[in-house]
Protein backbone atom coordinates (compact mmCIF):
# COMPACT_ATOMS: atom_id res chain seq x y z
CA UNK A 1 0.00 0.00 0.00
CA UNK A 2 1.26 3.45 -0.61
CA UNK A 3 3.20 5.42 1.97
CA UNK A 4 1.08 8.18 3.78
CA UNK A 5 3.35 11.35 3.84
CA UNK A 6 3.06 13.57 6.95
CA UNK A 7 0.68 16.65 6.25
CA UNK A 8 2.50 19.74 6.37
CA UNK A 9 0.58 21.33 9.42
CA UNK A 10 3.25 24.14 8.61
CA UNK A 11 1.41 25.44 5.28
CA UNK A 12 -0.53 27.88 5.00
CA UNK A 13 -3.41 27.38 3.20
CA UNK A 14 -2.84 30.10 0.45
CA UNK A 15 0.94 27.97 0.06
CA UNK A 16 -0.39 25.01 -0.40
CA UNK A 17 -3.15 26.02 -2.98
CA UNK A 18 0.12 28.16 -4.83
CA UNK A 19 2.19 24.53 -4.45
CA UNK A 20 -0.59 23.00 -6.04
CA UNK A 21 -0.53 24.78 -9.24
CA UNK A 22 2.65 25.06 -9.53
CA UNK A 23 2.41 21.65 -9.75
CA UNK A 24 -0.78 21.01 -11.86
CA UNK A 25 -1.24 18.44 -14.29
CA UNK A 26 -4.28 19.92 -15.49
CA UNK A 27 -6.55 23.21 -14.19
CA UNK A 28 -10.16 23.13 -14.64
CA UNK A 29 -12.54 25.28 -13.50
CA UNK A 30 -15.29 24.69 -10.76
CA UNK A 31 -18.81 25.48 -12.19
CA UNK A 32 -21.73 26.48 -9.90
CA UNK A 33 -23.17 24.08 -7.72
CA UNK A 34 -26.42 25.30 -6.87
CA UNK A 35 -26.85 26.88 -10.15
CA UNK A 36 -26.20 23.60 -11.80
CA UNK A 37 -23.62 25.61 -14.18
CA UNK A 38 -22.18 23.70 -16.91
CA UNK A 39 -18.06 23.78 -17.68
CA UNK A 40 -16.22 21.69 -20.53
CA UNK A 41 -14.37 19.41 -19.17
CA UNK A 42 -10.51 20.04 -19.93
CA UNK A 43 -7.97 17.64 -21.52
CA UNK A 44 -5.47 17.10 -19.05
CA UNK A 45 -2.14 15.03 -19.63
CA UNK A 46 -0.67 12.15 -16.89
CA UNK A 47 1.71 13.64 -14.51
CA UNK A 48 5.25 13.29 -15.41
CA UNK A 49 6.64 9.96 -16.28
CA UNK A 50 8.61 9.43 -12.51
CA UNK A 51 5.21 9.85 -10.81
CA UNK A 52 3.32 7.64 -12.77
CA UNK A 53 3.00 4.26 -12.26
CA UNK A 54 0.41 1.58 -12.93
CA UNK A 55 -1.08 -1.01 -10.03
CA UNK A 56 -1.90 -4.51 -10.29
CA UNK A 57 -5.35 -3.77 -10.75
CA UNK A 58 -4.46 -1.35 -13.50
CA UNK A 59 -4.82 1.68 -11.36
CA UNK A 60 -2.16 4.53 -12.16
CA UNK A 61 -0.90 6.62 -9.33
CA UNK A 62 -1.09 10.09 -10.69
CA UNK A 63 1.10 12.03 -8.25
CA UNK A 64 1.86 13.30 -5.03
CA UNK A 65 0.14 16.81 -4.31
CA UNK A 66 1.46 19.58 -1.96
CA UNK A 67 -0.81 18.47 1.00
CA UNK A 68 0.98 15.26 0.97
CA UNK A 69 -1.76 12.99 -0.51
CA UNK A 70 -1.15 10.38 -2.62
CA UNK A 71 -3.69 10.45 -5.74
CA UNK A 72 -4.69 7.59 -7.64
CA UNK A 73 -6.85 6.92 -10.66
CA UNK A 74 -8.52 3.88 -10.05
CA UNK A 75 -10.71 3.47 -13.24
CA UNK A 76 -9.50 3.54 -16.53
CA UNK A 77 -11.84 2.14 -19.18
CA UNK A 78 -13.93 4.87 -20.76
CA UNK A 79 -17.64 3.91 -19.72
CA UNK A 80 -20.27 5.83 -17.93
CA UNK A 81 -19.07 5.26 -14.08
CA UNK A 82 -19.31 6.87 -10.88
CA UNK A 83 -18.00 6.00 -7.15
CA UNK A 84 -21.73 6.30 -5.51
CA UNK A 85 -22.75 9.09 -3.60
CA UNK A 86 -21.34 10.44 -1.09
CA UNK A 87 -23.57 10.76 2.10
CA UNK A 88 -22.44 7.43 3.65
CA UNK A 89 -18.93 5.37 2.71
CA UNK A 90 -19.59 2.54 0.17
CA UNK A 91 -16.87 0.68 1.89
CA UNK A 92 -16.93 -2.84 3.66
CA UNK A 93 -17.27 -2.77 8.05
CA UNK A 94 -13.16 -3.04 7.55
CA UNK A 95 -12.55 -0.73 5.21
CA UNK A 96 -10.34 -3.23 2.72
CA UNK A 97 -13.17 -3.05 -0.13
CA UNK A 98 -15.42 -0.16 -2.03
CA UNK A 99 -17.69 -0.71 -5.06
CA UNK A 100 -18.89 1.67 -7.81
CA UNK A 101 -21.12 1.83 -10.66
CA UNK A 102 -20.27 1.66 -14.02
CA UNK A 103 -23.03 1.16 -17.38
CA UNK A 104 -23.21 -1.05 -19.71
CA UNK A 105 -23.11 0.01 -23.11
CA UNK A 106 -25.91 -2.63 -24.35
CA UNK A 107 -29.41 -0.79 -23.80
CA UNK A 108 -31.29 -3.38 -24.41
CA UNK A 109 -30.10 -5.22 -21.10
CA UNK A 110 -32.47 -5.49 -18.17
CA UNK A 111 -30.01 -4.58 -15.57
CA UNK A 112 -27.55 -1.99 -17.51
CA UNK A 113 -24.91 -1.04 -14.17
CA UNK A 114 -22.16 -2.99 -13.13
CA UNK A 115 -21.97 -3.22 -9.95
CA UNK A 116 -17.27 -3.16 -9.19
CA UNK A 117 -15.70 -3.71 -6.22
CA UNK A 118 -12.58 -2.51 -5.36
CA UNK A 119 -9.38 -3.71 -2.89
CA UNK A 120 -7.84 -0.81 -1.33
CA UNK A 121 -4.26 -0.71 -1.99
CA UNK A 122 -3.92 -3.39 -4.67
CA UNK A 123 -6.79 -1.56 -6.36
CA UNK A 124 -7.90 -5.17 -7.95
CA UNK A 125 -11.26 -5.14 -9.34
CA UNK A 126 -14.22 -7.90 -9.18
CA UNK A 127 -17.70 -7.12 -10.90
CA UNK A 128 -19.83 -8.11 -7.69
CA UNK A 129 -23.15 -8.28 -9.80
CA UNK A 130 -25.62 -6.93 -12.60
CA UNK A 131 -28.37 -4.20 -11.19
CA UNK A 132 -31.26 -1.90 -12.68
CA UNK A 133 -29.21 1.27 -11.68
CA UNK A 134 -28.14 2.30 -8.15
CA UNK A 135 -31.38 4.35 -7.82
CA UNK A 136 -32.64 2.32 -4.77
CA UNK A 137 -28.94 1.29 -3.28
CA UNK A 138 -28.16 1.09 -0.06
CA UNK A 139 -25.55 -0.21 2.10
CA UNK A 140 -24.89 -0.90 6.09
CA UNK A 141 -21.96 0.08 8.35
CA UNK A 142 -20.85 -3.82 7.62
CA UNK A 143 -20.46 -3.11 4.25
CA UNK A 144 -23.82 -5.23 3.21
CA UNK A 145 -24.70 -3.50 -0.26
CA UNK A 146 -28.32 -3.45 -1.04
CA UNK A 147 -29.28 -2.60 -5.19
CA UNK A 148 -32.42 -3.36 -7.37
CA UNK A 149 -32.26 -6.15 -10.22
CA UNK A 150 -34.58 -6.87 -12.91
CA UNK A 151 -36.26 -10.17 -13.22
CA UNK A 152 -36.53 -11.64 -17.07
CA UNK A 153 -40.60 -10.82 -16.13
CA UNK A 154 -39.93 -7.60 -15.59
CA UNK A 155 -40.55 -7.65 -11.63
CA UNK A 156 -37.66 -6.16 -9.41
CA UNK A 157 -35.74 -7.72 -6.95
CA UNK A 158 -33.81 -5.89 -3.65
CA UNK A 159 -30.82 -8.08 -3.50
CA UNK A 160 -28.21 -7.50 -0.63
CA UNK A 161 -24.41 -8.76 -0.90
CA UNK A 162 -21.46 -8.44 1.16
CA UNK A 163 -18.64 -6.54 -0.12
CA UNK A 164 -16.08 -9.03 1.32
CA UNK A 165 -17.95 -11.99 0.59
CA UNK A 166 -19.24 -10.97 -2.88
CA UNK A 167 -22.41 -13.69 -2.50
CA UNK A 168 -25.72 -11.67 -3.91
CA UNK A 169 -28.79 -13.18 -2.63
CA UNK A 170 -32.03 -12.10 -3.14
CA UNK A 171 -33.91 -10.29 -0.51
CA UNK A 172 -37.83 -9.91 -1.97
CA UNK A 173 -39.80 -8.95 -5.00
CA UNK A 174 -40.99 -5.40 -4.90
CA UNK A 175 -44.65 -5.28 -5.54
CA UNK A 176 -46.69 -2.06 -6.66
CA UNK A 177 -44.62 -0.18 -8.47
CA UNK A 178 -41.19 0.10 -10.61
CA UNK A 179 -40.96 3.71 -10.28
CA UNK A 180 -37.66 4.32 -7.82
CA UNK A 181 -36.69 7.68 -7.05
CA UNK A 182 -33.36 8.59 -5.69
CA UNK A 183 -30.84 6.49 -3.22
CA UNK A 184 -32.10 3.54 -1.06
CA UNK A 185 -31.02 3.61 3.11
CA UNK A 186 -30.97 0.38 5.55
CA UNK A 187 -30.71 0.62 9.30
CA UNK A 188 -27.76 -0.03 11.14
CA UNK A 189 -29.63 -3.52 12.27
CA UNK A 190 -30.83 -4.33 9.39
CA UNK A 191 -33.91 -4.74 10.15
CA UNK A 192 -35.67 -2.39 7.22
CA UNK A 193 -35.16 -1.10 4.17
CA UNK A 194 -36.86 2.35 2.71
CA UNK A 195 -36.71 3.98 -0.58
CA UNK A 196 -38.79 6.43 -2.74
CA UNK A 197 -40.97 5.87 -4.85
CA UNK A 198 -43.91 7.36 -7.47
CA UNK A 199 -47.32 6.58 -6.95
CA UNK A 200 -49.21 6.93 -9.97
CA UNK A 201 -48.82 7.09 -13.79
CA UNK A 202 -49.33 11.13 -14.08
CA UNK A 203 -46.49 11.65 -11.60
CA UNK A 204 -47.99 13.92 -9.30
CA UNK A 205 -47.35 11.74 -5.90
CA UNK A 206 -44.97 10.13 -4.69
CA UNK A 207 -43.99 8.33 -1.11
CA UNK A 208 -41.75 6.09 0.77
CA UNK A 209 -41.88 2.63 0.59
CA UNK A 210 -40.66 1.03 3.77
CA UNK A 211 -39.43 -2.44 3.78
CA UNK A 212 -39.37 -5.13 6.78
CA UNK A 213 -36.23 -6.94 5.62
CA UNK A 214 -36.94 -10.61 8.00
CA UNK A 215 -40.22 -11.11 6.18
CA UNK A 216 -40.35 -8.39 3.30
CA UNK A 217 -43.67 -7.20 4.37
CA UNK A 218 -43.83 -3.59 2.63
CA UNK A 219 -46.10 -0.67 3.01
CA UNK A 220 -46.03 3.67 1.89
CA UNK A 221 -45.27 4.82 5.28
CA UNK A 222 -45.63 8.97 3.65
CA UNK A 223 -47.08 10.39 0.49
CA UNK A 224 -46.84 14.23 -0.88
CA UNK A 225 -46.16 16.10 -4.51
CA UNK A 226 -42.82 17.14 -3.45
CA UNK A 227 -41.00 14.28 -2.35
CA UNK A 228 -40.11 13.48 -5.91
CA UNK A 229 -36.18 13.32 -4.82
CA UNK A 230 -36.71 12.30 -1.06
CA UNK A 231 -33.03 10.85 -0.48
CA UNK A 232 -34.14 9.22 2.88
CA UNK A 233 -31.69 8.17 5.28
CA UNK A 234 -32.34 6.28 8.26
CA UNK A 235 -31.15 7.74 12.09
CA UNK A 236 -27.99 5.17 12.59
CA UNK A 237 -28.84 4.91 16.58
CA UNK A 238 -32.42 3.69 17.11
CA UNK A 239 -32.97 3.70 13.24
CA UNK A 240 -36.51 4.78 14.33
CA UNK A 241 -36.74 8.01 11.77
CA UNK A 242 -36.14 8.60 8.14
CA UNK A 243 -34.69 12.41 7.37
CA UNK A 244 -36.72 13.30 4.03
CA UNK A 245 -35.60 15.86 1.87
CA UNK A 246 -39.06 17.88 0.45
CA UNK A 247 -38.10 19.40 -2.73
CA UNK A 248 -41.23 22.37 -2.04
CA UNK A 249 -42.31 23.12 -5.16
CA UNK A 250 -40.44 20.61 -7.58
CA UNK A 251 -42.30 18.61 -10.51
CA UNK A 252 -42.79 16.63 -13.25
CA UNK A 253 -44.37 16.59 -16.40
CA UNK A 254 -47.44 13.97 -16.91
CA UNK A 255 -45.26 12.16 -19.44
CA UNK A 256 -42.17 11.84 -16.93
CA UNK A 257 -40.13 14.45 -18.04
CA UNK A 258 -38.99 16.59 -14.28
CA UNK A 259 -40.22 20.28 -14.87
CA UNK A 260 -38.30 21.51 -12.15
CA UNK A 261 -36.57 19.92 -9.32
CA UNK A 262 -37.76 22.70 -6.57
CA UNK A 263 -39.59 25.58 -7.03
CA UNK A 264 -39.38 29.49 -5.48
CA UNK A 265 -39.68 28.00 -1.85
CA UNK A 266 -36.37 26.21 -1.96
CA UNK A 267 -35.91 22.79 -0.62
CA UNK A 268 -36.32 21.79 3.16
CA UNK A 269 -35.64 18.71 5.56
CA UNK A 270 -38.06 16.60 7.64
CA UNK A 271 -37.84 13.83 9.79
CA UNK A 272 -40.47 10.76 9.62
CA UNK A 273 -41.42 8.14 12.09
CA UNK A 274 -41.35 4.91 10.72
CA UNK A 275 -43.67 3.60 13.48
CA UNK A 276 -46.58 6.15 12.55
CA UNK A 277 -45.70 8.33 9.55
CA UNK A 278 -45.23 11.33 11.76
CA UNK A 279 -43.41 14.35 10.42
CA UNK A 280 -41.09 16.36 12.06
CA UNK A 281 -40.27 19.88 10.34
CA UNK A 282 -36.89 20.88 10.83
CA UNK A 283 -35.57 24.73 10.86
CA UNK A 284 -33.34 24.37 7.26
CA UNK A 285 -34.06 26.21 4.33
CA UNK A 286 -36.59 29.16 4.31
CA UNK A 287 -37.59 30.91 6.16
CA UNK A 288 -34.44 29.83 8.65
CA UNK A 289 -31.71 29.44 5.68
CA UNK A 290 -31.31 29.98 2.85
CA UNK A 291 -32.63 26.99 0.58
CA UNK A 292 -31.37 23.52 1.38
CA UNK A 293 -28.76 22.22 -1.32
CA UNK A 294 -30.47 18.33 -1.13
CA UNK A 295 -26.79 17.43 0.14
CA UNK A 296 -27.47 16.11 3.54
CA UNK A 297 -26.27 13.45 5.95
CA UNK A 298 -26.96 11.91 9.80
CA UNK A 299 -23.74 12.51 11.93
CA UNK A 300 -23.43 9.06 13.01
CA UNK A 301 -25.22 8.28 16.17
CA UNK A 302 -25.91 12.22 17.35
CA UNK A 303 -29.23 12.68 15.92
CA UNK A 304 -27.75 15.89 14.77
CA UNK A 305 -27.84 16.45 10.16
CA UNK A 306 -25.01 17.30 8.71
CA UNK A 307 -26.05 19.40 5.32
CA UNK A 308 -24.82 22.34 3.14
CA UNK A 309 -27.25 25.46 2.09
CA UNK A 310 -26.30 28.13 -1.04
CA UNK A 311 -23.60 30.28 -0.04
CA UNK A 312 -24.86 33.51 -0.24
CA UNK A 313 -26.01 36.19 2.03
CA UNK A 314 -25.51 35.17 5.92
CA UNK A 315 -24.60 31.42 4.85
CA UNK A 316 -21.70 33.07 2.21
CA UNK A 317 -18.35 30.94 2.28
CA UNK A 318 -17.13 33.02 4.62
CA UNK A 319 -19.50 32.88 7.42
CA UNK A 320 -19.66 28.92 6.33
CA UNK A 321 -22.67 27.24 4.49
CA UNK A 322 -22.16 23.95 6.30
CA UNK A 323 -24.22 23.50 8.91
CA UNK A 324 -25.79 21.02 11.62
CA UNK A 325 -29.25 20.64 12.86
CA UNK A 326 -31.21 18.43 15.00
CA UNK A 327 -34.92 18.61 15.70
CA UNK A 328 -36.46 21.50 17.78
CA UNK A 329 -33.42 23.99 17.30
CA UNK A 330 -31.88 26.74 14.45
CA UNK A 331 -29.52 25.12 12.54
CA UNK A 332 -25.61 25.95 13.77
CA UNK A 333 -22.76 26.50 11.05
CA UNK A 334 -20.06 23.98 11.27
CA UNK A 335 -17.15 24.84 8.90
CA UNK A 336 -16.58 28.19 7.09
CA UNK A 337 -14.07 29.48 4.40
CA UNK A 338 -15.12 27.50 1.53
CA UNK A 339 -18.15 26.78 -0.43
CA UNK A 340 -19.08 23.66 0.56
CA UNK A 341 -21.33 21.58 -1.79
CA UNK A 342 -21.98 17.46 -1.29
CA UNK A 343 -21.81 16.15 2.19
CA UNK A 344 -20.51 13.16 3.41
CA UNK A 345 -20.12 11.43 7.35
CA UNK A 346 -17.43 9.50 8.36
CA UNK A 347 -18.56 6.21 9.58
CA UNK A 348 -17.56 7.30 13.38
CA UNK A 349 -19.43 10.49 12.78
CA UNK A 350 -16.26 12.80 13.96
CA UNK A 351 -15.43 14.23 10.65
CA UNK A 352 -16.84 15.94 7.29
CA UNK A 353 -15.84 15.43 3.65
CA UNK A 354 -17.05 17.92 1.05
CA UNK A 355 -16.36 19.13 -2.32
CA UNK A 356 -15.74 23.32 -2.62
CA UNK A 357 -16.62 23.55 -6.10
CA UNK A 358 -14.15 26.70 -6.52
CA UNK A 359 -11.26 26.69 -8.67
CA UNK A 360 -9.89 23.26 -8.73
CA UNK A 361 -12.68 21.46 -6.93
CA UNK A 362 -11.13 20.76 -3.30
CA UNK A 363 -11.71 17.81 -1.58
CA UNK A 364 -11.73 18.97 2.23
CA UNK A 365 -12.38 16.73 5.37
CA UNK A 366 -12.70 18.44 8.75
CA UNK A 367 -14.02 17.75 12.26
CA UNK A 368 -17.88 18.67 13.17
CA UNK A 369 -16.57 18.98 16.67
CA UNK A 370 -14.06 21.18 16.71
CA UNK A 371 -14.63 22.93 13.11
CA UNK A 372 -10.92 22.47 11.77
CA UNK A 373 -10.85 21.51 8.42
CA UNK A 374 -8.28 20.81 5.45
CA UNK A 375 -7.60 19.83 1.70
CA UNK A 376 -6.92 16.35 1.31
CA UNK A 377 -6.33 17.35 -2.56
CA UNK A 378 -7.13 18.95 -5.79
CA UNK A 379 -9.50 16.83 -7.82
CA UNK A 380 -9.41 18.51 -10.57
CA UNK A 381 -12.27 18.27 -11.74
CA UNK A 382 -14.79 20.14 -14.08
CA UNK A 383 -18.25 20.10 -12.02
CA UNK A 384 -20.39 19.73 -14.70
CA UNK A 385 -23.97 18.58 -15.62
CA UNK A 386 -22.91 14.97 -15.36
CA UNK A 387 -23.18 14.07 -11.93
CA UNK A 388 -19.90 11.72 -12.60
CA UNK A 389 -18.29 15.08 -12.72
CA UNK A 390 -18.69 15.98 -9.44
CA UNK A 391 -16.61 14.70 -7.10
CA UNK A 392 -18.67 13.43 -4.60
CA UNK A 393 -15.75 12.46 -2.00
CA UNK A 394 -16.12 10.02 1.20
CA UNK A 395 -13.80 9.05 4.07
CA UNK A 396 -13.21 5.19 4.02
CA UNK A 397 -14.32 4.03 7.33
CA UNK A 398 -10.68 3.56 8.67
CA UNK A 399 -9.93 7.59 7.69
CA UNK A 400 -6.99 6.88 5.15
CA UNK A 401 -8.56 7.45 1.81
CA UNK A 402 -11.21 9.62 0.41
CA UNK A 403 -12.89 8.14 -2.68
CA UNK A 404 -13.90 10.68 -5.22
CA UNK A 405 -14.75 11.11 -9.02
CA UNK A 406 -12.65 14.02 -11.46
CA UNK A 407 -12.61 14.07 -15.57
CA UNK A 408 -9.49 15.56 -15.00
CA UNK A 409 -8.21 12.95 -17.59
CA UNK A 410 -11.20 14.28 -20.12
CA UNK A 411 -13.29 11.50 -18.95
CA UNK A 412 -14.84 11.01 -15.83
CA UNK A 413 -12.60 8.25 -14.03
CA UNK A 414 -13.05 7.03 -10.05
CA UNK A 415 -10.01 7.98 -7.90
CA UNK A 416 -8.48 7.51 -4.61
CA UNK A 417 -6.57 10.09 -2.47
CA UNK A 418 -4.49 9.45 0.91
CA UNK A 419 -5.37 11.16 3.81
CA UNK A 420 -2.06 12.66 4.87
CA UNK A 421 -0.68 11.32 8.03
CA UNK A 422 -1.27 13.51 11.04
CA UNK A 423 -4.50 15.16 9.23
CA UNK A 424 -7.07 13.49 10.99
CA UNK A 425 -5.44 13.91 14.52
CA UNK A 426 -4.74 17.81 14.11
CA UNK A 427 -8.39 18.18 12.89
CA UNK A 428 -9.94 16.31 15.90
CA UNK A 429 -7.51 18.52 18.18
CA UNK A 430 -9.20 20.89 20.43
């Protein structure tokens, strides 16, 4: 595995952004997040030939940036792929496997997305299985990877697999509906499974199917217009609440085509109660904020939300736009200085990792405690309207890599970066 330099705690920041591109392979600008801006990506060339060298697994270290991370490119076929996103690690419990997505060219197939797991390190690659997409997916704190397959009848299938043990099994069949909207979540027990889902053929409603994963017994726990891109998440403590997002004024055309994903309102968070559909309204977006992102994660056990708001007025980069908030309170900011978009939890739910979509696309990890943060890297990468463009960066569970995606290359490739050594400690230092 490759050696973990010591992080410069010396650096300034401004240095270490200068050191960075000085040292550029390739610049390409961040577009806007929240605008959904648009930027070519650039055509960037390998790093020079002494700092390039190819893996086992075909992987090709890419160089060693100014913050002391290692960066690798992990993928290098050019197909549709992505690493997942980010809100939760797609890692096995021990943090020697991850798995992304990558499509299969053939349309015609009933399950088009490959789903490829990764070693850590050797950066060897098994396909772990064939699925209808990774709207739906899920997976535990163990690493047990749940994903939606297509049945030769048409019917689909949750399946679950372990990341280690690379044995899919199916779960259940999925009855009332084949309309799956957004990401999938499982409780830390595994005992159920929820997704969204749309409710009739004009797409006005939609809801949230919740699963009970011993027997498969299923039932639409919520309903409304708005939750057309709910992204629920289950509490990882008692696992007795989903957090919702409610995209307030978002829709859909009556032949499927999305109108617009929220309207003048903005989107907002709520919390439901598995047990009896209750909803409880949470003080993000407006009137309290300024409109919710729909980047949003649980920090781990705490019951607190970690999630990111537009960056303007009092939520501008400088007074931060990253902010926590549990039920009953105002939201509190937890990180300032850059603009942070997507939002991810380590597995311990101690630190942060974010993409600030300005300049280079940083990928910065810091502590929700203590509000340190740093850049693990550049990743150099173009932000554009393919979501496989932004780079959507998680902390492995064990804190030593952050897995990300950059078309830094001119194609959007999966990479791994090294969390310099003494980063995490001096982050989590009060």
């Amino acid at each position: 595995m490759p050696h973990r330099r010591k992080w410069n705690r010396t650096m300034t920041r401004r240095d270490a952004i200068r050191a960075v591109a000085a040292d550029a392979v390739a610049a390409i600008g961040g577009a806007s997040l929240i605008r959904g801006g648009h930027a070519e990506p650039a055509k960037s060339q390998p790093a020079s030939s002494d700092t390039v060298r190819t893996s086992g697994g075909g992987a090709i270290r890419l160089e060693r940036q100014a913050t002391g991370s290692e960066v690798w490119q992990v993928t290098t076929e050019k197909v549709g792929q992505s690493n997942i996103y980010c809100e939760v690690p797609y890692c096995s419990g021990d943090s020697r496997y991850f798995v992304y997505e990558r499509r299969l060219a053939d349309r015609t197939a009933k399950n088009r997305t490959e789903l490829m797991v990764v070693e850590l390190g050797t950066w060897e690659q098994r396909r772990l299985d064939l699925c209808a997409g990774m709207t739906g997916g899920a997976i535990s704190p163990a690493g047990i990877l749940y994903y939606l397959k297509r049945s030769d009848d048409g019917s689909v299938n949750l399946m679950r697999a372990d990341l280690a043990k690379r044995e899919p099994a199916k779960v259940c069949r999925l009855e009332g509906t084949d309309r799956f909207k957004s990401l999938g979540t499982v409780t830390t027990d595994g005992r159920f499974y929820a997704c969204g889902v749309g409710l009739d053929d004009q797409y006005k409603m939609f809801g949230v199917l919740l699963v009970a994963l011993p027997d498969g017994n299923q039932k639409i726990i919520d309903r409304d217009p708005f939750i057309l891109n709910p992204h629920p998440q289950f509490e990882p403590g008692e696992g007795a609440q989903l957090m919702i997002q409610h995209n307030r004024g978002g829709s859909y055309k009556p032949d499927g085509t999305l109108e617009r994903l929220v309207g003048p309102e903005g989107a907002t968070l709520y919390l439901l109660s598995i047990a009896d559909g209750k909803r409880t309204e949470l003080q993000v977006g407006k009137p309290y904020t300024t409109p919710a992102t729909g980047h949003e994660a649980w920090i781990g056990a705490s019951k607190e939300i970690l999630l990111t708001v537009s960056a303007s007025g009092d939520f501008a980069a400088d007074k931060g736009n990253l902010l926590a908030e549990a039920a009953g309170r105002p939201a509190r900011v937890v990180a300032k200085g850059y603009r942070f978009g997507h939002v991810g939890v380590s597995r311990c739910g101690r630190l942060f990792s974010c993409d600030d979509v300005q300049g280079q696309c940083k990928v910065v990890i810091g502590s929700i405690r203590t509000g340190k943060s740093a850049v693990v890297c550049e990743a150099r990468t173009s932000m554009g309207r393919a979501q496989n463009t932004h780079a959507h960066p998680y902390l492995t569970p064990d804190l030593k890599w952050v897995i990300f995606n950059s078309d830094r290359s001119g194609w959007p490739h999966i990479h791994a970066a090294s969390v310099p050594e003494g980063m995490v400690e001096e982050l989590l230092r009060e």
